[in-house]
Protein backbone atom coordinates (compact mmCIF):
# COMPACT_ATOMS: atom_id res chain seq x y z
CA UNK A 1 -31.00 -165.97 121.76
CA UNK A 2 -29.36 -163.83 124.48
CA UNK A 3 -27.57 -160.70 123.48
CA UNK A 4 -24.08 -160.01 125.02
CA UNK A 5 -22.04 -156.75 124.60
CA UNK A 6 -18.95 -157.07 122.70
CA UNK A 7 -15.37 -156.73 124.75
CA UNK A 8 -14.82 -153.28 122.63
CA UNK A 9 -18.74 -152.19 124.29
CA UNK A 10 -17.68 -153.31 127.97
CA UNK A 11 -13.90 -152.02 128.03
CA UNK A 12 -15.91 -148.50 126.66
CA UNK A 13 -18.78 -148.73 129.35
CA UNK A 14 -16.00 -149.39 131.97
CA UNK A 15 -14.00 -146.36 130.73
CA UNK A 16 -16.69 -144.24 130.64
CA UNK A 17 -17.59 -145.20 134.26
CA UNK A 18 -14.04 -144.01 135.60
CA UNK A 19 -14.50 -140.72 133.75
CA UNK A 20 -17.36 -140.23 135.32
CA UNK A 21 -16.22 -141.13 138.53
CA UNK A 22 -13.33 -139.20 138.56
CA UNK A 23 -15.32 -135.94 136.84
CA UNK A 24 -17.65 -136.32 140.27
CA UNK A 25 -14.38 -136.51 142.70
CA UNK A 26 -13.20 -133.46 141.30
CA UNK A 27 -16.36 -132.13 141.48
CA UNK A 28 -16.52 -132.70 145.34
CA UNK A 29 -13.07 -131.49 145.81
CA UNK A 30 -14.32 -128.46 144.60
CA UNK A 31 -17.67 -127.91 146.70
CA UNK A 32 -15.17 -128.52 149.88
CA UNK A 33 -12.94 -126.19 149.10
CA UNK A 34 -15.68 -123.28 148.08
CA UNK A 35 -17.55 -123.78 151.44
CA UNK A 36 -14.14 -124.55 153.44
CA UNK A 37 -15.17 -122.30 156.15
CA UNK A 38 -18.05 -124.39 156.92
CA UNK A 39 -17.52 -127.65 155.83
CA UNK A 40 -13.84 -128.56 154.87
CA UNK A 41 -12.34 -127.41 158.18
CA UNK A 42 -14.46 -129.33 160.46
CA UNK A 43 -12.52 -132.36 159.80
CA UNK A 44 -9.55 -130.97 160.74
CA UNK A 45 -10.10 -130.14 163.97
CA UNK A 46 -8.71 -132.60 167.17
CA UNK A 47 -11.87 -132.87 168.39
CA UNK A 48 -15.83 -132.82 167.41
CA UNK A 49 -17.39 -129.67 167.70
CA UNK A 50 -16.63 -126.72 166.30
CA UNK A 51 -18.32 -124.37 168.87
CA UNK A 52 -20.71 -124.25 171.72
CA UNK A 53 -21.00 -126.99 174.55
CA UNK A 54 -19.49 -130.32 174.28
CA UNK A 55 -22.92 -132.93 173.09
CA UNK A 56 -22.18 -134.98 176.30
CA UNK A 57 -22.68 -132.00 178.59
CA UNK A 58 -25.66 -131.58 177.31
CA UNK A 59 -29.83 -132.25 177.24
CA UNK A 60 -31.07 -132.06 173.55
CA UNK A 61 -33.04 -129.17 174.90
CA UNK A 62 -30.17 -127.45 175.88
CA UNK A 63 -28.18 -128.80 172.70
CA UNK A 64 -30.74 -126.42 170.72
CA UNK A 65 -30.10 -123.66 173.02
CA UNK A 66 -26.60 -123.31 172.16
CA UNK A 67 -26.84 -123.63 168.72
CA UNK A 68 -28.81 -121.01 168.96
CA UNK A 69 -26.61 -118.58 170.81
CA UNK A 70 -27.66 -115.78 168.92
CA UNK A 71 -30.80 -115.85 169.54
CA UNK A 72 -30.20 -115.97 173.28
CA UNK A 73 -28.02 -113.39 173.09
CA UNK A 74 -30.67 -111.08 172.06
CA UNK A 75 -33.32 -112.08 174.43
CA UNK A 76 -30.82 -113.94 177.28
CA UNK A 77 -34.38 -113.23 179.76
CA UNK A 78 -36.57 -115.03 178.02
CA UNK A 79 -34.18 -117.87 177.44
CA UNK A 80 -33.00 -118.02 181.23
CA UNK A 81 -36.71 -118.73 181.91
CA UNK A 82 -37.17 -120.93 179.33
CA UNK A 83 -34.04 -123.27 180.94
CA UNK A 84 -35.23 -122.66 184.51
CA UNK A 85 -38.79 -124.38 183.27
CA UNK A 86 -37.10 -127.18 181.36
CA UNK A 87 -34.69 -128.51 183.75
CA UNK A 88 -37.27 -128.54 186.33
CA UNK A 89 -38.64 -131.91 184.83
CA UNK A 90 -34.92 -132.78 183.52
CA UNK A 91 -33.46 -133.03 187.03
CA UNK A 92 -32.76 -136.71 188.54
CA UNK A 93 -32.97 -137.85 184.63
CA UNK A 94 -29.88 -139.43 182.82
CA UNK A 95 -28.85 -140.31 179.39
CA UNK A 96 -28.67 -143.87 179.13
CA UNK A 97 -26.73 -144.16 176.74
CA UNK A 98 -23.76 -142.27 177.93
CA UNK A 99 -20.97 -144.06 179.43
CA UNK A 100 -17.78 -143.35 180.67
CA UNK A 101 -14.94 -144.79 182.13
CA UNK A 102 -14.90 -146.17 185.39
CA UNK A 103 -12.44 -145.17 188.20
CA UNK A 104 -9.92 -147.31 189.38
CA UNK A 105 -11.34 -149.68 192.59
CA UNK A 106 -9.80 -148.25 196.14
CA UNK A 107 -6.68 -149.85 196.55
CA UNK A 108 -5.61 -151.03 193.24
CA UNK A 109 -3.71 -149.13 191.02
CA UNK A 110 -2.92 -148.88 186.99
CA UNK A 111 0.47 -151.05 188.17
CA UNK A 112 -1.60 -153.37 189.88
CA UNK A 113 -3.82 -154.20 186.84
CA UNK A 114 -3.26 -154.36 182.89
CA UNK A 115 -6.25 -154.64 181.90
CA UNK A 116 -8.47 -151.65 180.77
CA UNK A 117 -11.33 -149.81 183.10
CA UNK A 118 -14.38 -151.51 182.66
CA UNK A 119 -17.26 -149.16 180.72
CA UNK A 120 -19.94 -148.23 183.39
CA UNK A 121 -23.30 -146.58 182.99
CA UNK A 122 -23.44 -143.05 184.54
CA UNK A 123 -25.54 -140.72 185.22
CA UNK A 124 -24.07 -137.26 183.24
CA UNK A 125 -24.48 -133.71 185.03
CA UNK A 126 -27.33 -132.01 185.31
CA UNK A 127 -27.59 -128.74 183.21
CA UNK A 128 -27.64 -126.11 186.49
CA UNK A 129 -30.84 -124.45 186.84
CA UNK A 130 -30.87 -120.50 187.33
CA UNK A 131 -34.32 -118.51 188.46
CA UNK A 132 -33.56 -115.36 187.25
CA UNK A 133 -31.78 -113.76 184.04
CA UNK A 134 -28.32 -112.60 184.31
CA UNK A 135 -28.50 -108.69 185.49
CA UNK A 136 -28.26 -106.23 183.28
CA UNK A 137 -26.15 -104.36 184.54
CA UNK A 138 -23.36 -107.49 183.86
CA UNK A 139 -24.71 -107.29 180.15
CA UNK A 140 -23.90 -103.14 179.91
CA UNK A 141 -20.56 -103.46 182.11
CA UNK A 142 -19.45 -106.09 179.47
CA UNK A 143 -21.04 -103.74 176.55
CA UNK A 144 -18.96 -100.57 178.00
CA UNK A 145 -15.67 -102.88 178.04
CA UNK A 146 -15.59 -104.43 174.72
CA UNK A 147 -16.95 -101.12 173.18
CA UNK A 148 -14.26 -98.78 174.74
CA UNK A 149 -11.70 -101.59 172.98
CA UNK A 150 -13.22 -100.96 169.75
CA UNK A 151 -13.95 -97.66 169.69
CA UNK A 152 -9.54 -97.43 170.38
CA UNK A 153 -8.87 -99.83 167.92
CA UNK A 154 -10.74 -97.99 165.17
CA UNK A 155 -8.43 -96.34 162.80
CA UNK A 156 -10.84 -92.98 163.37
CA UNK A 157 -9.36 -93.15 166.79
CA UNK A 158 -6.43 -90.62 167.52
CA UNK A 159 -4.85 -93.05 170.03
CA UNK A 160 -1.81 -94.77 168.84
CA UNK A 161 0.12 -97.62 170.22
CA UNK A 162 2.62 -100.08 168.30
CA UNK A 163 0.63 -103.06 167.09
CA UNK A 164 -2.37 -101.15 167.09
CA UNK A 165 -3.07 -101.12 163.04
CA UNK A 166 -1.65 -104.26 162.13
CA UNK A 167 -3.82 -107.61 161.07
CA UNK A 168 -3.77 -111.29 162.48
CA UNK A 169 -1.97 -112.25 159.90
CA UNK A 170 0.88 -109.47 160.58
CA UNK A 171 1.07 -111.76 164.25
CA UNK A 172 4.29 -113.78 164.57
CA UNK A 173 3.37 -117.58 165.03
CA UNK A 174 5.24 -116.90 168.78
CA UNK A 175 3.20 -114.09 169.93
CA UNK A 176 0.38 -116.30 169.86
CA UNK A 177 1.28 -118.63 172.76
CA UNK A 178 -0.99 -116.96 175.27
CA UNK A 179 -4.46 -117.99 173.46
CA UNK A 180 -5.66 -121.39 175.02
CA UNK A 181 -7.97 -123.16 172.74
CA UNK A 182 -10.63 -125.39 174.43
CA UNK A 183 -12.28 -127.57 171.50
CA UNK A 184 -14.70 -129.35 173.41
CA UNK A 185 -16.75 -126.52 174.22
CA UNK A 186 -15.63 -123.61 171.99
CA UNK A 187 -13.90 -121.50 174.40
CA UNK A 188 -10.61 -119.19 173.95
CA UNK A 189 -8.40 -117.74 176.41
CA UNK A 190 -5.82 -115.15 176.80
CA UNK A 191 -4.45 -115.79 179.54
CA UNK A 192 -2.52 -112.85 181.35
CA UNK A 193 -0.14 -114.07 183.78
CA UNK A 194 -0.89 -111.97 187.52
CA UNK A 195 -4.19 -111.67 186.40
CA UNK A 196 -5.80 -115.26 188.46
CA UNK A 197 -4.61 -117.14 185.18
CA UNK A 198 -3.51 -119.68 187.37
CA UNK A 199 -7.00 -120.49 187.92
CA UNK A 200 -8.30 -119.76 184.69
CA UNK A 201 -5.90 -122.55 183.49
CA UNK A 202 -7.57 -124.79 185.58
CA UNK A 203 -10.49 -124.40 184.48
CA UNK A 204 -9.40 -124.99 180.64
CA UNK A 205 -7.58 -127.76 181.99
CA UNK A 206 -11.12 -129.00 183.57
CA UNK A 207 -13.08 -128.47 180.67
CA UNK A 208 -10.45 -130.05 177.33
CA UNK A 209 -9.97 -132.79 179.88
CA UNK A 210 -6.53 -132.77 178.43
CA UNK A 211 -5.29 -134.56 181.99
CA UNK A 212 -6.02 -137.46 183.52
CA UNK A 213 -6.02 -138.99 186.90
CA UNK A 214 -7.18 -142.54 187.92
CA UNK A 215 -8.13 -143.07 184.17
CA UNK A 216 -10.52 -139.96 184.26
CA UNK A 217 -10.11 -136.21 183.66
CA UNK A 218 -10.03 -134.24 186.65
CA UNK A 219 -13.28 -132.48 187.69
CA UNK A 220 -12.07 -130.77 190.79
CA UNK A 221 -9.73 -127.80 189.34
CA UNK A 222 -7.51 -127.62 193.07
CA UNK A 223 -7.13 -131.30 192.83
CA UNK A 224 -4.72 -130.15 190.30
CA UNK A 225 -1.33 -130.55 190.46
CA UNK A 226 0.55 -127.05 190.75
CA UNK A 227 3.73 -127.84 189.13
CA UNK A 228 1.55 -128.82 185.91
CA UNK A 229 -0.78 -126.07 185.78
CA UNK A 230 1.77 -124.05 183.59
CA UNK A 231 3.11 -126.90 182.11
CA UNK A 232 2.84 -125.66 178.43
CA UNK A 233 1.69 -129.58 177.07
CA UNK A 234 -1.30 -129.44 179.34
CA UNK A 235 -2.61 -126.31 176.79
CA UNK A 236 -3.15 -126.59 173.20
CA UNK A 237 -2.23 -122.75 171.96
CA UNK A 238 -2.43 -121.45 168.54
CA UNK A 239 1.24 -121.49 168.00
CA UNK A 240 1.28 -124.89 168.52
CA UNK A 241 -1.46 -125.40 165.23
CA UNK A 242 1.29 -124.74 162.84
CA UNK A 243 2.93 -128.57 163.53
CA UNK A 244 -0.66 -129.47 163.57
CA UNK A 245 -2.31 -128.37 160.52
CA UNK A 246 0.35 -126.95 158.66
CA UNK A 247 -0.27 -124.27 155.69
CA UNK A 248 -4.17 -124.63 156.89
CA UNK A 249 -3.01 -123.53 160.48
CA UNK A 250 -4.33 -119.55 160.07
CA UNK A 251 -7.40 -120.51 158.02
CA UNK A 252 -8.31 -122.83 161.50
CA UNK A 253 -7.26 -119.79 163.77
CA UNK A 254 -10.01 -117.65 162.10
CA UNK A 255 -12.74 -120.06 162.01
CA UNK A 256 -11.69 -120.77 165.58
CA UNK A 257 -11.74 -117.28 166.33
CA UNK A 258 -14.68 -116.23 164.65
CA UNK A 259 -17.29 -119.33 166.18
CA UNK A 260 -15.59 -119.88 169.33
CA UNK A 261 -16.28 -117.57 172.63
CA UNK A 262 -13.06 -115.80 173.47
CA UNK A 263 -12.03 -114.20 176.73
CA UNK A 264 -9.42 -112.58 178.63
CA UNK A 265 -9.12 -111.05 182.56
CA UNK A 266 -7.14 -107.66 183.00
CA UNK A 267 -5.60 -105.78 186.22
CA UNK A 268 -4.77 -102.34 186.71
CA UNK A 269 -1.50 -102.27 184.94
CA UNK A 270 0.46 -100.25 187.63
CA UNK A 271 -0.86 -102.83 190.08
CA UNK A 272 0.15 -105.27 187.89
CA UNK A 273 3.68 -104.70 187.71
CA UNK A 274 3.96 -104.33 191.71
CA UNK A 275 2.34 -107.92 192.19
CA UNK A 276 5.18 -109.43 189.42
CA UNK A 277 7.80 -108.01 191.67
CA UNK A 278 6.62 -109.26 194.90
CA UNK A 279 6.08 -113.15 193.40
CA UNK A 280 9.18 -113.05 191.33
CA UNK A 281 11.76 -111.12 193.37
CA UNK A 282 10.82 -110.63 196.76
CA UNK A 283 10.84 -114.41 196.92
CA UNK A 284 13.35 -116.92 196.12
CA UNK A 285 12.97 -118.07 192.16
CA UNK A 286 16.47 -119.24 191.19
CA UNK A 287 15.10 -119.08 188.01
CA UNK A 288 14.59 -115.29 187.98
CA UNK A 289 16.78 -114.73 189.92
CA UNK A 290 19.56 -115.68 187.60
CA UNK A 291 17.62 -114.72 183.94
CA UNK A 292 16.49 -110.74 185.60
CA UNK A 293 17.88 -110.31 189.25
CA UNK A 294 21.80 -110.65 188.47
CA UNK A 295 21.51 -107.95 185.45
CA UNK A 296 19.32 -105.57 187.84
CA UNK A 297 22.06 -105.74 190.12
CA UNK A 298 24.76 -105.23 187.88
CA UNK A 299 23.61 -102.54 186.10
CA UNK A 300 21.84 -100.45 188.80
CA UNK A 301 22.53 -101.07 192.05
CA UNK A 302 26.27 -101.69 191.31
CA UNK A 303 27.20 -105.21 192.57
CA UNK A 304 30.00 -106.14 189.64
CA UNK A 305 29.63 -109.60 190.99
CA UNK A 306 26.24 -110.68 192.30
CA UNK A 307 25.86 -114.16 194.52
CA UNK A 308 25.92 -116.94 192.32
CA UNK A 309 22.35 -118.00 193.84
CA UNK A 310 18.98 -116.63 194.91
CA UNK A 311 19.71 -118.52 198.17
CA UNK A 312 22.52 -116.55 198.73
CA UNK A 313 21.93 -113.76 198.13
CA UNK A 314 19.00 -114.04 200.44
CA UNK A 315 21.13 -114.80 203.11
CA UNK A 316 23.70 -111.66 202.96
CA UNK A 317 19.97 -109.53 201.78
CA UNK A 318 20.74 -108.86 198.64
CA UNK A 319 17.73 -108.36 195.99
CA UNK A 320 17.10 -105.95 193.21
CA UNK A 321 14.66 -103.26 194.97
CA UNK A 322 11.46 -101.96 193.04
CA UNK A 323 12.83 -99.03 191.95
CA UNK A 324 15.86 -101.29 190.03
CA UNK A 325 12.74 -103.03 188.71
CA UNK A 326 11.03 -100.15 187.42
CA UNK A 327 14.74 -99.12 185.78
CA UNK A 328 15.24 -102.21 184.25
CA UNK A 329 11.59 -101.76 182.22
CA UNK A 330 12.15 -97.98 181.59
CA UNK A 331 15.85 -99.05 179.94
CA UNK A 332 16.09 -99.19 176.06
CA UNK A 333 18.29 -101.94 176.36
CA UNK A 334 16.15 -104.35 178.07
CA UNK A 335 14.18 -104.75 174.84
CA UNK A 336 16.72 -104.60 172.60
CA UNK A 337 17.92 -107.93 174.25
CA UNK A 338 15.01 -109.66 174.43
CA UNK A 339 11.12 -109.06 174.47
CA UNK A 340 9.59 -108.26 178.09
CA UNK A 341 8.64 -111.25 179.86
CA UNK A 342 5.32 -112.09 179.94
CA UNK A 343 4.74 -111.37 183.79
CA UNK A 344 5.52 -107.80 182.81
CA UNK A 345 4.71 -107.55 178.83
CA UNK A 346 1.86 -105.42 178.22
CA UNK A 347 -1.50 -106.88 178.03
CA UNK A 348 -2.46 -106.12 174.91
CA UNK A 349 0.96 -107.42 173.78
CA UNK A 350 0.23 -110.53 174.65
CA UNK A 351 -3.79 -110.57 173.48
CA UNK A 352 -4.12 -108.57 170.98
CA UNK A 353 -7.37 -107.02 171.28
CA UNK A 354 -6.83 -104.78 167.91
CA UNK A 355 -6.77 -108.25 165.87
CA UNK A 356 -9.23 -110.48 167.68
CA UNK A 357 -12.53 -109.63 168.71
CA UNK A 358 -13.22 -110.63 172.40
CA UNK A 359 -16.57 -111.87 173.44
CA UNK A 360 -15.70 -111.09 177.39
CA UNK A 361 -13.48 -108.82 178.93
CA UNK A 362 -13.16 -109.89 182.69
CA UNK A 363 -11.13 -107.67 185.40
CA UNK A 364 -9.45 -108.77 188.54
CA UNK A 365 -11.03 -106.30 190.58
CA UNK A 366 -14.50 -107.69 189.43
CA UNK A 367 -13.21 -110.96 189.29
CA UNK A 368 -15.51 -113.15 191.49
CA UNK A 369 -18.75 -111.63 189.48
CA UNK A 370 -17.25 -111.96 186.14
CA UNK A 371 -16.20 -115.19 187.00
CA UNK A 372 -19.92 -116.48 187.85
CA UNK A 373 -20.92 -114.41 184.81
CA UNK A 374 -18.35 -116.05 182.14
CA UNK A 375 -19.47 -119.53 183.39
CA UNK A 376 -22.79 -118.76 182.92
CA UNK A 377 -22.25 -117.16 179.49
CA UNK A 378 -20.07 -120.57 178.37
CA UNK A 379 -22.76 -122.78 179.66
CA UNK A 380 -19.76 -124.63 181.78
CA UNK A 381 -21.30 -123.80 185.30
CA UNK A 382 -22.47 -127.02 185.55
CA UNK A 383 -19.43 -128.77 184.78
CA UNK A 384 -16.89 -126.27 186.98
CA UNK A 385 -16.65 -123.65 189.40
CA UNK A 386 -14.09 -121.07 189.85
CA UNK A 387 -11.87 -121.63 192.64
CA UNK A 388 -12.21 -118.98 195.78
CA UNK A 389 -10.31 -116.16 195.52
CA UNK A 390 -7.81 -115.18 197.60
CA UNK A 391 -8.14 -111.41 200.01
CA UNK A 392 -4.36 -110.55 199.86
CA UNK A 393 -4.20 -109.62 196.37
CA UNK A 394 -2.06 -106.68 195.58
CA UNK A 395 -4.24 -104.04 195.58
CA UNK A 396 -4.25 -100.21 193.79
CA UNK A 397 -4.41 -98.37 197.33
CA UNK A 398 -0.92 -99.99 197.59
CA UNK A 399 0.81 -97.75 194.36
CA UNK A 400 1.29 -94.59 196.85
CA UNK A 401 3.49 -96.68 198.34
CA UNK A 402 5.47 -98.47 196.44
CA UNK A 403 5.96 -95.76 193.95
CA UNK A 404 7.42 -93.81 196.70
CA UNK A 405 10.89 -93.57 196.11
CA UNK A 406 10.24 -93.69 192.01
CA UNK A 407 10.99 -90.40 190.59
CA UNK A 408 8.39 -88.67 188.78
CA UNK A 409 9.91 -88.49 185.83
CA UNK A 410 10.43 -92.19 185.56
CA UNK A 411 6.78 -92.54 187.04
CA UNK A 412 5.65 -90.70 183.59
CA UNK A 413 7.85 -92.61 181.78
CA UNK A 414 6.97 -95.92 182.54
CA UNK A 415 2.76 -94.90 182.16
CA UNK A 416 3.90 -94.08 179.01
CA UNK A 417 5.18 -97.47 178.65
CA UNK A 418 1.93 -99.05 179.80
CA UNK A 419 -0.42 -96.68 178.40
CA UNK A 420 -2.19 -98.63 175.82
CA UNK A 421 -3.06 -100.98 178.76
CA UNK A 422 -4.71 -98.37 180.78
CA UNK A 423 -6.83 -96.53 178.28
CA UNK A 424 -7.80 -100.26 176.18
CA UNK A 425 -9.04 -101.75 179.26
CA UNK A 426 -11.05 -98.94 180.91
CA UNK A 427 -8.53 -97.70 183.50
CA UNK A 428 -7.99 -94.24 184.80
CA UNK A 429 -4.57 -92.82 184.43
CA UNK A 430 -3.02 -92.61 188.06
CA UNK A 431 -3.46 -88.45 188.29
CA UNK A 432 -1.74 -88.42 191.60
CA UNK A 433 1.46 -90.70 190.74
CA UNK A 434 2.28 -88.67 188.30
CA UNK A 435 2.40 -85.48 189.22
CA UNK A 436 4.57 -83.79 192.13
């Protein structure tokens, strides 16, 4: 005779199930939110990695590598060799199993056809190959840089500066619009505008393949188009997370922050200031014209009623000069009004380099090497190259100059102004501007 439980025995078995069931959900929900930092907020994120290389850019050999970037950080020699004698038998190879999409045939167009690229095999990049370990003396220059920040942002450091002691967390969702975020392969940059970000953007724009032309991201960064390189859509910055991931928006930053690579380029910040006056004033910008120009004017070179137009008053020669420039910084109204713009905000305004802890601190005057070295560091240089750089850069030698007809008194004030910048990133206070 077969024995069958009772409906009382299977509604309790069925009951007791659920309990249990529901005891282990909680009991997950709990072990995600303990280890959040290394578990939960990966599956937040846009894209798949949290740091390091994107998988398709890379050889499982060199996979390893960069999950290992501590390691090779500490002996970067040994590991250089290490990747010169791998990819020696990895060049002319190809994943087969990578595919991507195919480019649209020559002469037919996404109007000309509905129907989707067809999937192609492909062979992916090679990783680059280098010989010979990056030099030390890139290794101590970047040592010096990022330990002269520190040693300034340390609260036993008698330098003071607004900003200076507060936390990331103290950092208004809108100051944060400079820090490009680059998911793919764990990169961060402050961009500074005068300071080649133009190119830099490029490059991020490159590497997040965040645009697309003929169906695939661009490779080339001058193939570009200009008029979207600054196009704020094309770059996802942290205070765009907070539409994004909500209340979990500054728990991502810090993750982010804390496993990606971060990196900024700086300029001498007297040099700095010339170079936004020459792009922004000294040529037509109808734009700035109208939002900075027309007050300069009015207020101190007495025109009570400015041409309506940059184009005018281009034709009758009418412009604010440099040294209504340098008034219009040195004026306690100007802030008051609104915060500096960011061709002339200070750079550690707009970075931050109290709060966030930068991996690489590039300079424009060292730009082409710490270009070549950044790549390197990122693992990218076999995905992009920097563009060339141009030779008619605004250059220090030029300050004599232009600071001609500045009074000294205004020279000291505005190095006041701009001090932070100088002593943060390493450069020497301009003895001879400002003193008669």
């Amino acid at each position: 005779m077969e024995l069958s439980l009772s409906k009382p025995d299977k509604m309790g078995k069925t009951r007791l199930f659920r309990i249990f069931l529901i005891l282990g959900s909680v009991f997950m929900i709990l072990l995600i939110i303990i280890y959040w930092d290394d578990v939960g907020a990966t599956h937040f994120y846009q894209h798949t990695t949290i740091s390091g290389p994107h998988p398709s850019r890379l050889s499982p050999e060199s996979n390893a590598a960069a999950k290992n970037k501590a390691e090779d950080d500490k002996d970067g020699s040994f590991l250089a060799d290490i990747d010169a004698f791998v990819n020696q038998f990895l060049e002319g190879t190809a994943d087969p199993t990578e595919q991507v999409r195919a480019e649209t045939p020559p002469g037919e167009t996404h109007n000309q056809s509905s129907e989707k690229p067809e999937e192609r095999f492909v062979p992916r990049r090679e990783w680059k190959i280098h010989l010979t370990p990056i030099a030390i003396e890139k290794k101590q220059r970047q040592d010096s840089r990022k330990q002269l920040m520190h040693d300034l942002c340390s609260s036993n450091s008698s330098f003071d500066f607004p900003g200076k002691n507060r936390t990331f967390d103290d950092i208004p969702n809108k100051e944060l619009d400079h820090l490009i975020v680059d998911d793919r392969h764990g990169i961060i940059y402050c961009y500074v505008p005068k300071v080649a970000c133009t190119n830099w953007k490029r490059i991020m724009i490159v590497l997040s393949e965040s645009l697309m032309v003929n169906g695939s991201p661009y490779q080339d960064p001058l193939e570009i188009p200009v008029e979207l390189i600054h196009n704020s859509s094309m770059h996802f910055t942290f205070n765009k997370f907070w539409k994004r991931y909500g209340k979990f928006s500054r728990h991502l930053m810090k993750i982010k922050l804390k496993k990606y690579t971060k990196f900024l380029f700086v300029r001498d910040p007297f040099v700095r200031l010339i170079s936004a006056y020459r792009n922004k004033f000294e040529l037509e910008n109808e734009d700035f014209y109208k939002r900075f120009a027309v007050i300069m004017l009015k207020r101190y070179s007495n025109y009570v009623d400015p041409p309506a137009s940059v184009v005018d008053a281009f034709a009758a020669g009418i412009r604010p000069t440099f040294s209504n420039f340098i008034q219009y910084l040195l004026d306690p109204n100007t802030e008051k009004e609104m915060p500096f713009n960011e061709h002339w905000r200070q750079m550690h305004r707009l970075c931050h380099p109290c709060q966030i802890n930068y991996d690489f601190v590039g300079k424009l005057e060292t730009l082409d090497e710490d270009a070549e070295h950044l790549l390197r560091i990122l693992r990218v240089d076999n995905v992009v190259q920097f563009p060339p750089s141009h030779h008619n850069r605004t250059v220090s030698s030029w300050e004599q100059d232009w600071f001609a007809n500045i009074p000294y008194e205004s020279r000291r004030q505005l190095y006041k102004l701009y001090e932070a910048d100088f002593r943060l990133f390493g450069y020497p206070k301009p003895e001879k501007l400002l003193h008669e």
